[in-house]
C-alpha atoms as a PDB file:
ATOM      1  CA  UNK A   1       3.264  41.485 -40.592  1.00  0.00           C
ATOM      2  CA  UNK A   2       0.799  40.059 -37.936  1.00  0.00           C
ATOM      3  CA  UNK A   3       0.807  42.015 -34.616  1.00  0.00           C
ATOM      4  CA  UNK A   4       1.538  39.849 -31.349  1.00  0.00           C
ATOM      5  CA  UNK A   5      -0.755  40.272 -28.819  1.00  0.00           C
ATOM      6  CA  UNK A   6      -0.549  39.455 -25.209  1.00  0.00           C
ATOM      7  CA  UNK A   7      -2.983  36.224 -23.815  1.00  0.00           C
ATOM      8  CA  UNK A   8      -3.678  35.485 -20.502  1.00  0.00           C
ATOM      9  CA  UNK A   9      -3.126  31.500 -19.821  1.00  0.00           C
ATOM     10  CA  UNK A  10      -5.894  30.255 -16.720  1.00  0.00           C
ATOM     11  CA  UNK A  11      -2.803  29.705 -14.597  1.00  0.00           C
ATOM     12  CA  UNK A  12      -2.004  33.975 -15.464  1.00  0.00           C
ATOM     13  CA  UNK A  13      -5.471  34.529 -14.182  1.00  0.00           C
ATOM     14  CA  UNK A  14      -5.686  32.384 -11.646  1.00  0.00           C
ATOM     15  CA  UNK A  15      -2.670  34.391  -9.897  1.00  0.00           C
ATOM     16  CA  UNK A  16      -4.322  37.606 -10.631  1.00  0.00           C
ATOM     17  CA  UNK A  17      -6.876  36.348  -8.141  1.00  0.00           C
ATOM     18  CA  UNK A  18     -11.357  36.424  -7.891  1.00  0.00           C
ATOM     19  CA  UNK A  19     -10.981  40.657  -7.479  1.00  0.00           C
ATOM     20  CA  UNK A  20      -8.833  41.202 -10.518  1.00  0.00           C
ATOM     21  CA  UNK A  21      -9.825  38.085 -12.866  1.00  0.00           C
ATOM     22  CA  UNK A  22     -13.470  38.793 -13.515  1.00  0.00           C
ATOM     23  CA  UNK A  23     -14.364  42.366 -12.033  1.00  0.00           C
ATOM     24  CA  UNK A  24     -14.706  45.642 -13.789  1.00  0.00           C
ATOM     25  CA  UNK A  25     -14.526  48.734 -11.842  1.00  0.00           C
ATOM     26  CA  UNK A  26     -16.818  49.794  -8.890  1.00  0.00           C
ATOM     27  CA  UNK A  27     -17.991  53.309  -7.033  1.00  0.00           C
ATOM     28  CA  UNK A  28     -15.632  54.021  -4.082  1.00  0.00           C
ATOM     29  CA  UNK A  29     -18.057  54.413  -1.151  1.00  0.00           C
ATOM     30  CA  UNK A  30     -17.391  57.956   0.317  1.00  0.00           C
ATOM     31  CA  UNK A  31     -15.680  57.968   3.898  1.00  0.00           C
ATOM     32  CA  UNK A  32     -17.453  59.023   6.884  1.00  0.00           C
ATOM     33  CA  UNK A  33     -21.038  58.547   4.807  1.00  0.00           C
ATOM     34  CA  UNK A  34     -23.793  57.580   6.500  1.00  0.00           C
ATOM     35  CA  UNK A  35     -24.722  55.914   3.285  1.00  0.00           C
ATOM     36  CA  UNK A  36     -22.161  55.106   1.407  1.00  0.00           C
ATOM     37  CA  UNK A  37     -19.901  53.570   4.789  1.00  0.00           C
ATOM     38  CA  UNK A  38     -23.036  50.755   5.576  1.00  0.00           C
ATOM     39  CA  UNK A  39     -23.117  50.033   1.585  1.00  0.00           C
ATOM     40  CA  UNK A  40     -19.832  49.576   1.608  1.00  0.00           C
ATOM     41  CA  UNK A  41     -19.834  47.310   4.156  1.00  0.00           C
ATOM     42  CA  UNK A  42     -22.286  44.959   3.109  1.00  0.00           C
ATOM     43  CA  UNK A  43     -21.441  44.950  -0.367  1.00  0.00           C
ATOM     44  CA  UNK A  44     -18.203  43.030   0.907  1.00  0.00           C
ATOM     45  CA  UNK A  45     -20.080  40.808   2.951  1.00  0.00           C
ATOM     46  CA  UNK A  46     -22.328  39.648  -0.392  1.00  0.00           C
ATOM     47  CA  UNK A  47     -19.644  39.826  -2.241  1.00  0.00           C
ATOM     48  CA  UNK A  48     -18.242  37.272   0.134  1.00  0.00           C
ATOM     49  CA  UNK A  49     -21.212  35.295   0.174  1.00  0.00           C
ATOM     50  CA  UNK A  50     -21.709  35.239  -3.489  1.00  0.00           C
ATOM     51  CA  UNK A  51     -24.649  37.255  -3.721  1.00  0.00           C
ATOM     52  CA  UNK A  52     -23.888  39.325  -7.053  1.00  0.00           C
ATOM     53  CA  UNK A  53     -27.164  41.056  -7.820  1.00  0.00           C
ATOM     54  CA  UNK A  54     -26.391  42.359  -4.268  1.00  0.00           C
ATOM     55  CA  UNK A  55     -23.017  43.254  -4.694  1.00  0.00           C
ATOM     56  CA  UNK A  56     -24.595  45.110  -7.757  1.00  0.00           C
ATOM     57  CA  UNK A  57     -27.808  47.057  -6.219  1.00  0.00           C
ATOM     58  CA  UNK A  58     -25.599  48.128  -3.104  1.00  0.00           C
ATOM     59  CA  UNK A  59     -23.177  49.404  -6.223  1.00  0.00           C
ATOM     60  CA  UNK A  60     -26.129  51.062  -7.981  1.00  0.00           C
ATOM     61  CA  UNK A  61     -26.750  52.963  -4.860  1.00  0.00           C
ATOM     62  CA  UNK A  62     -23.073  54.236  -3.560  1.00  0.00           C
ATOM     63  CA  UNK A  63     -22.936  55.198  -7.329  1.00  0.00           C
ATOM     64  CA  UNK A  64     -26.474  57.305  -7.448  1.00  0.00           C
ATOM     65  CA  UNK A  65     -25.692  58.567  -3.911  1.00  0.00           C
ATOM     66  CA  UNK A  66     -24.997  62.653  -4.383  1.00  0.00           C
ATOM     67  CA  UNK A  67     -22.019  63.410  -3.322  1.00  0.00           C
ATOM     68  CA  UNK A  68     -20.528  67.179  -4.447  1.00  0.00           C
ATOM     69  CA  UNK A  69     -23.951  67.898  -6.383  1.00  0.00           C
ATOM     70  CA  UNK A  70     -25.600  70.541  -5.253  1.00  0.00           C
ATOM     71  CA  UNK A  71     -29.140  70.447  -4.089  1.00  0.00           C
ATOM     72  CA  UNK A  72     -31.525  73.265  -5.899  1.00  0.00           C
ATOM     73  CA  UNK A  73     -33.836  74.515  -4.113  1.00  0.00           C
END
């Protein structure tokens, strides 16, 4: 017995919408960061603007940002 699996049609995708579609998960910038808060910020505007590798680096660095790690000394 063949299992039935669930497809998306483009009109199912299309509804989902741009964030949902095509996107896979991304580091929450941290709230009252001096870091993260400006990253944050203009990761949505090149995300906007279509500038991926951007949207990627500024991701890259709210993700490597050290947040609850300790610093040894």
């Amino acid at each position: 017995m063949a299992e039935r699996t669930a497809s998306a049609s483009p009109d199912d995708v299309a509804e989902l919408g741009p964030a949902l579609a095509g996107s896979q998960l991304e580091p929450v910038p941290v709230q009252g960061c001096n870091v993260c808060d400006p990253c944050g910020r203009e990761r949505e505007l090149a995300r906007r603007a279509g500038r991926s590798l951007e949207v990627r680096s500024l991701n890259g660095v709210i993700a490597g940002h050290p947040h609850g790690r300790e610093v040894r000394g």
